[in-house]
Protein backbone atom coordinates (compact mmCIF):
# COMPACT_ATOMS: atom_id res chain seq x y z
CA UNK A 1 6.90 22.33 -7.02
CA UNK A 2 7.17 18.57 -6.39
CA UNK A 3 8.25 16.67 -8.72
CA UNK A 4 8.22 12.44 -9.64
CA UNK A 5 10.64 10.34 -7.92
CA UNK A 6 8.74 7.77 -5.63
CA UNK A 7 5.67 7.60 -3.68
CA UNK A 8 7.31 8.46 -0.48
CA UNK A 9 8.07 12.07 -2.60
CA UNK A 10 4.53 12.16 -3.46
CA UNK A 11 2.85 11.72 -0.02
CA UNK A 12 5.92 14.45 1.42
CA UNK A 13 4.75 16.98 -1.30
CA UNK A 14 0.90 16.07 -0.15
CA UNK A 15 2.05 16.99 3.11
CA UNK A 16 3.72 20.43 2.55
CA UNK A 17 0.32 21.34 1.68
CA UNK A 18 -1.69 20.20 4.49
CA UNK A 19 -1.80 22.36 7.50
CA UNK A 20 0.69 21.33 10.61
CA UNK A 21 -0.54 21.42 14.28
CA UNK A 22 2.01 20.03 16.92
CA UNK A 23 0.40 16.89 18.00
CA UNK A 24 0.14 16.48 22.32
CA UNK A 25 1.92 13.99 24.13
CA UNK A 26 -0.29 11.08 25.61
CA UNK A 27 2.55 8.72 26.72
CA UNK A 28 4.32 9.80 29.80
CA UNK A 29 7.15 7.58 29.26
CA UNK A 30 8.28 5.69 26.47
CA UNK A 31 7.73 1.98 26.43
CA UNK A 32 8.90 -1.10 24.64
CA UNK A 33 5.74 -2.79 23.28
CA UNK A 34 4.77 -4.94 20.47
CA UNK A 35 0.87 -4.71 18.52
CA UNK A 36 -1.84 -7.09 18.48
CA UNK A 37 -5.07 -8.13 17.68
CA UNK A 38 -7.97 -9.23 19.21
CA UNK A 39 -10.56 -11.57 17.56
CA UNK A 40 -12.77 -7.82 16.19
CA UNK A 41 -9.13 -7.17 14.80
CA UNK A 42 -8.82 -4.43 17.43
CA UNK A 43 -5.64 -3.45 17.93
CA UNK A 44 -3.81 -3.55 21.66
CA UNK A 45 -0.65 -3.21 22.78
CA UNK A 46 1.62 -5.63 25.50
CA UNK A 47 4.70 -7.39 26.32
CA UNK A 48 6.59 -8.66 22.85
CA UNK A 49 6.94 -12.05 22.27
CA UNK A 50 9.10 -14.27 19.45
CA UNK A 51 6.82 -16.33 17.44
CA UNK A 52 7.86 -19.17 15.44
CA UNK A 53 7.57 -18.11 12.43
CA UNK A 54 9.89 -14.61 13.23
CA UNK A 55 12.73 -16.23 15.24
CA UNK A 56 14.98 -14.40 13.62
CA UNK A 57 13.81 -10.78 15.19
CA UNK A 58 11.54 -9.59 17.63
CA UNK A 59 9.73 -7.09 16.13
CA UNK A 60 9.61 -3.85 19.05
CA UNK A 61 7.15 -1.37 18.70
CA UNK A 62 8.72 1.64 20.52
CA UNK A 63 5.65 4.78 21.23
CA UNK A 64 6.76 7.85 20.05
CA UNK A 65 7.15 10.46 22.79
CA UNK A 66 8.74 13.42 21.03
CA UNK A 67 6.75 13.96 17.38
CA UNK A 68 7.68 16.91 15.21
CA UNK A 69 5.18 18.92 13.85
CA UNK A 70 3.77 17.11 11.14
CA UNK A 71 5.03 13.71 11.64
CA UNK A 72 2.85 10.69 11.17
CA UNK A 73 3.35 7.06 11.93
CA UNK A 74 1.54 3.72 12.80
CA UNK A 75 2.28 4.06 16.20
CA UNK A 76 1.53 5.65 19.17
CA UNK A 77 0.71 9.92 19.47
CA UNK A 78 1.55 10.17 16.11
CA UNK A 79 -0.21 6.73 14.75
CA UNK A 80 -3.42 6.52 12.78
CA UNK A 81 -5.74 7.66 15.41
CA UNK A 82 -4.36 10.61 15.70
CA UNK A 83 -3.64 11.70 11.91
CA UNK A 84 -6.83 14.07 11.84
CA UNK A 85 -4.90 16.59 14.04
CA UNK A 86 -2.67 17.42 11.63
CA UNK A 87 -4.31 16.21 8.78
CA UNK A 88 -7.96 16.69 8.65
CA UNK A 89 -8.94 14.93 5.52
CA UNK A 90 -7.59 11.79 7.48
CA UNK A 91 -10.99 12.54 9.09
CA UNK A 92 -12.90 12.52 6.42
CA UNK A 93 -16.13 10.99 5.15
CA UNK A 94 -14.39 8.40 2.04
CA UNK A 95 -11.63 7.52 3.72
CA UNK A 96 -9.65 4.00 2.74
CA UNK A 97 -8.66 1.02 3.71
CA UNK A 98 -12.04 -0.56 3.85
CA UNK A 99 -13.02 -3.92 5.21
CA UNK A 100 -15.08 -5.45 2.06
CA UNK A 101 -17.94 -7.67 2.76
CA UNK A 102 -17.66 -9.94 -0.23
CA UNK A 103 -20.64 -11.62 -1.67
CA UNK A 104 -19.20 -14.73 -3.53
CA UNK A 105 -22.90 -15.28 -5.19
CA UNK A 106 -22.91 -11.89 -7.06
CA UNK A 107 -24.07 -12.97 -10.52
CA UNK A 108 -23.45 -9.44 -11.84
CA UNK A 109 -20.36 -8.45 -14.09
CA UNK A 110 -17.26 -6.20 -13.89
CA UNK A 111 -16.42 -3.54 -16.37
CA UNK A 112 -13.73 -5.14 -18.03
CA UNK A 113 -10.51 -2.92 -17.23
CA UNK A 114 -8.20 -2.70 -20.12
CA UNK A 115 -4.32 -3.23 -18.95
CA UNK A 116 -2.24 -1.81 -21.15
CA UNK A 117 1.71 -3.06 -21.84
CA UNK A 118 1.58 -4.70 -18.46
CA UNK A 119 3.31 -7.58 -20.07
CA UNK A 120 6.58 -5.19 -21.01
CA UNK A 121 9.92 -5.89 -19.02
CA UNK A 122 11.04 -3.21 -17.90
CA UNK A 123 13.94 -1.88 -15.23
CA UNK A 124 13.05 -1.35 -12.37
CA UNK A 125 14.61 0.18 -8.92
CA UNK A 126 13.77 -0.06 -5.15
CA UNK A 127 13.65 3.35 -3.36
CA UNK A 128 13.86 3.22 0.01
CA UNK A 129 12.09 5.68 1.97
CA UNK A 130 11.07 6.63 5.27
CA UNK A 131 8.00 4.70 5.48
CA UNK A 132 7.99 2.36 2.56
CA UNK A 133 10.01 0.80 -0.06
CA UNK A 134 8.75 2.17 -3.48
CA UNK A 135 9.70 0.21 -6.93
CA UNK A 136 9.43 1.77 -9.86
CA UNK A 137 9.98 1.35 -13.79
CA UNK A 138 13.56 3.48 -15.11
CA UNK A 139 12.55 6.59 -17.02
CA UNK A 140 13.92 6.23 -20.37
CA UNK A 141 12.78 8.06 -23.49
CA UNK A 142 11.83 4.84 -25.35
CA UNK A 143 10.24 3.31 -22.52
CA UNK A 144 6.29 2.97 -22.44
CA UNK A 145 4.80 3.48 -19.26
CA UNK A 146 2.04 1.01 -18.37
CA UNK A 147 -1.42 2.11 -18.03
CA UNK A 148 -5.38 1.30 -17.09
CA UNK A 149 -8.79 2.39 -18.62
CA UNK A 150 -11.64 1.13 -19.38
CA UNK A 151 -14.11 -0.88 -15.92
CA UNK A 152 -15.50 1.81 -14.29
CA UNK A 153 -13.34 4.96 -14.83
CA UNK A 154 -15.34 7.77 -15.89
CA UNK A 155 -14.73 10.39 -18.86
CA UNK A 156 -13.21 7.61 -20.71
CA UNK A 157 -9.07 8.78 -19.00
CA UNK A 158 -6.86 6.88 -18.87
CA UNK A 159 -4.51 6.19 -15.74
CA UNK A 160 -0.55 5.35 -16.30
CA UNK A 161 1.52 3.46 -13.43
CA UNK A 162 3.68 5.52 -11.72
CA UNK A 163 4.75 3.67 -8.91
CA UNK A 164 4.25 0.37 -6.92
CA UNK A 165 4.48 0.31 -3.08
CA UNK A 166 3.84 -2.82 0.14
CA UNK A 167 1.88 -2.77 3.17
CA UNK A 168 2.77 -6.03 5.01
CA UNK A 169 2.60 -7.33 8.81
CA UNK A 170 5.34 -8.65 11.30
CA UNK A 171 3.48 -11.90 10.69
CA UNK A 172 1.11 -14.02 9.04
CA UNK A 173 -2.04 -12.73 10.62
CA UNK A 174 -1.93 -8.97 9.73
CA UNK A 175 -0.71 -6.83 7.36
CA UNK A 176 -3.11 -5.73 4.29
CA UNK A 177 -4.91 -2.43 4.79
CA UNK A 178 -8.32 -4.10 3.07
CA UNK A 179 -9.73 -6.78 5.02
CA UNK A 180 -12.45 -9.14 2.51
CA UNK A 181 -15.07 -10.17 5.32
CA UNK A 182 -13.10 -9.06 8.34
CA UNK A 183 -9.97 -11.44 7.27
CA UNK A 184 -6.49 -9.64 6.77
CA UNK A 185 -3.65 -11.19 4.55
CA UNK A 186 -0.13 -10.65 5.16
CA UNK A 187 1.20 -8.04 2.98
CA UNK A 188 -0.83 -6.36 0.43
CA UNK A 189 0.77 -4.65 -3.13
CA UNK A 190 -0.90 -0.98 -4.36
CA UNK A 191 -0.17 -0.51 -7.84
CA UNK A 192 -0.33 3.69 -7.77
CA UNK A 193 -1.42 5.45 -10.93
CA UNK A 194 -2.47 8.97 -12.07
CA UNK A 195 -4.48 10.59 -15.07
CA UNK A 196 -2.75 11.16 -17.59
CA UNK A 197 -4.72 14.13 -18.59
CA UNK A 198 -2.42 15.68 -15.54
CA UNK A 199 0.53 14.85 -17.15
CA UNK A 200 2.65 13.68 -13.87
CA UNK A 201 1.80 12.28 -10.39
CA UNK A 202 2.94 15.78 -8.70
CA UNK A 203 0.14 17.49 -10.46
CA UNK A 204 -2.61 14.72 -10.03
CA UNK A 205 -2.31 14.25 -6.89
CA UNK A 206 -4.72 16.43 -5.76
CA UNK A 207 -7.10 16.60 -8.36
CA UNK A 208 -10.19 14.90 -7.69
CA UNK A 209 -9.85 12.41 -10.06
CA UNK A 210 -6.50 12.53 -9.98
CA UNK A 211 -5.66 8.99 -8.91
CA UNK A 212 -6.06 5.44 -9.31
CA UNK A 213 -5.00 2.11 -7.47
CA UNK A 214 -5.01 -1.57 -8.18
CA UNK A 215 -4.75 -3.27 -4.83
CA UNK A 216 -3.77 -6.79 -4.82
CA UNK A 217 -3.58 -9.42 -1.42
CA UNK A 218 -0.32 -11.30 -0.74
CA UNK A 219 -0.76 -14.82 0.53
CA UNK A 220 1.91 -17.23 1.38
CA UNK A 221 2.29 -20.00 -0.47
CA UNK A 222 4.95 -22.72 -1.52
CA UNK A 223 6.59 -20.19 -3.80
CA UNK A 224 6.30 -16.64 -5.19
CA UNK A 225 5.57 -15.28 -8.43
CA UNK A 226 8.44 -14.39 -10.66
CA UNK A 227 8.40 -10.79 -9.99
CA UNK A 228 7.67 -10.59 -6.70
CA UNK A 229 10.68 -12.92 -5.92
CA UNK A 230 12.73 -10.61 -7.75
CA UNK A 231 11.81 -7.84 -5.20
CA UNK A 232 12.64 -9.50 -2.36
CA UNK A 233 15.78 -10.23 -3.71
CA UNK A 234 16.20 -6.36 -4.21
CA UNK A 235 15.02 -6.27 -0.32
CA UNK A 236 17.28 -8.97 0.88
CA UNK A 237 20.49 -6.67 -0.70
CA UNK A 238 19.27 -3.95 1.41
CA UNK A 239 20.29 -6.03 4.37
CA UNK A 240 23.96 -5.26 2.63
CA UNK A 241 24.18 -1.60 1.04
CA UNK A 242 23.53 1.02 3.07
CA UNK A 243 21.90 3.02 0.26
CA UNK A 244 18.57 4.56 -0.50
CA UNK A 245 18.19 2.56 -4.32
CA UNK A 246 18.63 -0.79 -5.30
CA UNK A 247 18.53 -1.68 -9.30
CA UNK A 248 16.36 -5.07 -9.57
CA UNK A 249 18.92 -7.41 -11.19
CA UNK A 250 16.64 -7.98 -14.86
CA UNK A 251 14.52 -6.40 -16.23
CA UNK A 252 10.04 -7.23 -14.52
CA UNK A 253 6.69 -6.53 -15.85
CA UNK A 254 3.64 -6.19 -14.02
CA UNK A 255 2.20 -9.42 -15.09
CA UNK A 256 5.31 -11.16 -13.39
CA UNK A 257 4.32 -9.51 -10.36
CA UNK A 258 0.80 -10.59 -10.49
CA UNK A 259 1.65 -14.12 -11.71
CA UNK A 260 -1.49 -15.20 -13.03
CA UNK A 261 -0.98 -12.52 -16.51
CA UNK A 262 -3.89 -11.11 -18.30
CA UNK A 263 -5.96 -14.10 -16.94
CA UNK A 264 -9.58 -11.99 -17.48
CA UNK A 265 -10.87 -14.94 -15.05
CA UNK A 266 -8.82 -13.00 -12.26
CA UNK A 267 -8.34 -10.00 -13.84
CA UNK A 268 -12.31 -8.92 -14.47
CA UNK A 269 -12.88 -10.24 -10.84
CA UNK A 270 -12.26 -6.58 -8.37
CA UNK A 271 -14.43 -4.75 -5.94
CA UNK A 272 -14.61 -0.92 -7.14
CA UNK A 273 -14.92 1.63 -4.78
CA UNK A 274 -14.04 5.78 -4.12
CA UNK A 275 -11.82 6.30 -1.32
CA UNK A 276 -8.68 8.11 -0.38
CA UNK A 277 -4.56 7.56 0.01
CA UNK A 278 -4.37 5.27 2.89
CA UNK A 279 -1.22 7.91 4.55
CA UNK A 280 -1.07 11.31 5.45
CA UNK A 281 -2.60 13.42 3.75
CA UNK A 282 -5.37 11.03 2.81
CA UNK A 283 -6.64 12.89 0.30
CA UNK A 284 -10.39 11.65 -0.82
CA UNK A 285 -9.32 10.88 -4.78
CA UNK A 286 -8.39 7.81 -5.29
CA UNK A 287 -10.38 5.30 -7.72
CA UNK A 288 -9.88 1.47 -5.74
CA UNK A 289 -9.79 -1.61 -7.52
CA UNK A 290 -8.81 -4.49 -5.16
CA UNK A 291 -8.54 -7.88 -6.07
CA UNK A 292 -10.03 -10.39 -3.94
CA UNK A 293 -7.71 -13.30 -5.44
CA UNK A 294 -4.36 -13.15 -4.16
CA UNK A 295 -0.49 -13.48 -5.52
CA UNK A 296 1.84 -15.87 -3.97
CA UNK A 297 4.77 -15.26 -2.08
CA UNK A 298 6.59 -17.58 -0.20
CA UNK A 299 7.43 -17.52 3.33
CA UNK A 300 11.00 -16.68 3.05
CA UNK A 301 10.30 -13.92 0.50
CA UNK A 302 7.95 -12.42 2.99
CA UNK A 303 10.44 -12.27 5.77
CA UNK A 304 12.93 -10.24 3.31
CA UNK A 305 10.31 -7.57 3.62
CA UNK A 306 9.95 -7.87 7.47
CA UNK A 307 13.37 -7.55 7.95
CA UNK A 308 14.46 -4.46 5.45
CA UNK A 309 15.53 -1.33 7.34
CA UNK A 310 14.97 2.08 6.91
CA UNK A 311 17.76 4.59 6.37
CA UNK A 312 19.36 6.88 9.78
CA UNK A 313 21.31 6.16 12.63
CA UNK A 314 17.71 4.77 14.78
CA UNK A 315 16.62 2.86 11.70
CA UNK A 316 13.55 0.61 12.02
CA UNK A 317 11.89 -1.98 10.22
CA UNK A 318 8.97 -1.25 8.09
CA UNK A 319 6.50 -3.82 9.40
CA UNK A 320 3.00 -3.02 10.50
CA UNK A 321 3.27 -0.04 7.70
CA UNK A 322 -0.91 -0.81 7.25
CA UNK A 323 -3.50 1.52 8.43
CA UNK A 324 -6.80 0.29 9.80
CA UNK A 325 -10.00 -0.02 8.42
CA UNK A 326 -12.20 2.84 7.99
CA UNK A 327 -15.86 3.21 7.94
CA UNK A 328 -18.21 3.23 4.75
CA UNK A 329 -20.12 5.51 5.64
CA UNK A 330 -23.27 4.95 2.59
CA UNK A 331 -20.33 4.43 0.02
CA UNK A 332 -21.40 2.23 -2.88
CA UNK A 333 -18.35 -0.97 -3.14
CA UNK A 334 -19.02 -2.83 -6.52
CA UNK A 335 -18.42 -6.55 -6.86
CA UNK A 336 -19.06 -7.96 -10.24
CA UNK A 337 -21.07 -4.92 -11.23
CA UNK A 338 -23.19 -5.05 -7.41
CA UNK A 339 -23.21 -3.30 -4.66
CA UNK A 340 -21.92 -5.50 -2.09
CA UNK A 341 -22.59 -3.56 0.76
CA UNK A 342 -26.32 -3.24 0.78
């Protein structure tokens, strides 16, 4: 039995469960190349280059050649395209990210979600991982957990945060797994939480209504939000301990993070759709809220992320952790109470 420490944890304990096929070579030889995009965002692969912005690294995308059975990445044999093999749900009919195609003249109206103790302070740790850095809030007896109901969550449950994790780009022009009208931000923050009716993340997490996300867009701006610079000050001292945690240096709520608090102007404002985990093994449970206005965090901030490592004698950076968009396929995508997608 799995039980709750991180997201990483989560998606391994996800993956014990799927079935394993060993995936087949396609790369005769293993190459030093770096990802881009084309103007359909399709993604290619060429010759790196230093931009700007990234002086400080050159961000090498290296093709896997020898994959385990089981392994998944965002690269090469074992990359996105190829997740099905081993994972078949990846294949599936509801699967997420999702490129949303925003009507801005919707005169509908959310559900109003109902956030509760996302204003508490709490501490908080950074867990770094194989594929991700995971914060989340320090289990203590006396400690509430914050949680979301209410909008469109059926049965009346109620869904409490376990964990928050990044998807960001190795630069300005890509990085969110949800596009809004084909255009991708930089980094993009998933706010994971399960029913509580489950009682723990291990046990939700494959129920089919086991889980819930509140996906929010990271845009750079002349400076961050209060919580979010915290965390990449907790990233930046991973640049100097060669450790798996880091303990955020005071205490952060949720609304810090956000920066614009329980603001129902931005907070009743999210596109609501069904979908699935957007890694391995994408299981088709997950209740979406993203929210098309985005938090700020400043350039410098950003490249903390960019530059983090993960654990392990061939340690990598985690940039370009996003999986691309995946088709509707009929799926209903609510904005302001409409179907945006019709």
């Amino acid at each position: 039995m799995c039980y709750k420490v991180g997201w990483t944890l989560l998606v391994l304990c996800l993956e014990l469960a799927a079935s394993g096929r060993i995936l087949e070579p396609e790369y005769a030889s293993l190459n030093e190349v770096c990802r881009s995009f084309d103007e359909d965002n399709k993604v290619s692969y060429g010759p790196c280059s230093v931009t700007k912005e990234d002086h400080h690294e050159n961000y090498i995308l290296k093709q896997d050649v020898d994959a385990s059975p089981g392994e998944w990445s965002y690269k090469g044999i074992t990359g996105p395209e190829y997740w099905y093999k081993t994972y078949p749900t990846c294949g599936g009919s509801s699967q997420s990210p999702i490129d949303i195609h925003l009507k801005y003249n919707a005169k509908g109206r959310n559900k109003a979600l109902k956030l509760d103790s996302y204003d508490l302070t709490l501490p908080a740790t950074l867990l770094r991982g194989k594929k991700n850095i995971d914060l989340e809030f320090d289990e203590e007896p006396h400690h509430v957990q914050p949680s979301v109901s209410g909008g469109f969550i059926p049965n009346g449950d109620s869904y409490e945060f376990a964990g928050l994790h990044f998807h960001w780009g190795s630069n300005n022009s890509v990085g969110s797994e949800h596009l809004i009208n084909g255009v991708s931000y930089p980094a993009e923050a998933h706010f994971v939480h399960f029913n509580k009716k489950y009682g723990s993340l291990s046990e939700a997490a494959d129920k089919p209504d086991g889980l819930l996300v509140l996906g929010f867009f990271l845009k750079v701006c002349e400076t961050s939000t209060p919580g979010l610079h915290l965390i990449a000050e907790g990233m930046k001292a991973f640049e100097f301990e060669d450790k798996e945690d880091i303990h955020l240096n005071k205490e952060v709520s949720i609304y810090e993070i956000l920066g614009y608090g329980s603001d129902p102007k931005y907070l009743d404002e999210y596109v609501f759709y069904q979908g699935s985990l957007t890694t391995p093994p994408c299981t088709e449970n997950v209740l979406w809220h993203v929210f098309p206005k985005p938090i700020s965090i400043r350039q410098e901030d950003l490249l903390y992320f960019r530059r983090v490592r993960s654990l392990g004698k061939c340690s990598k950076t985690y940039s370009d952790n996003f999986r691309p968009v995946q088709p509707l396929n009929g799926r209903k995508v609510l904005w302001n109470g409409e179907n945006c997608n019709v």
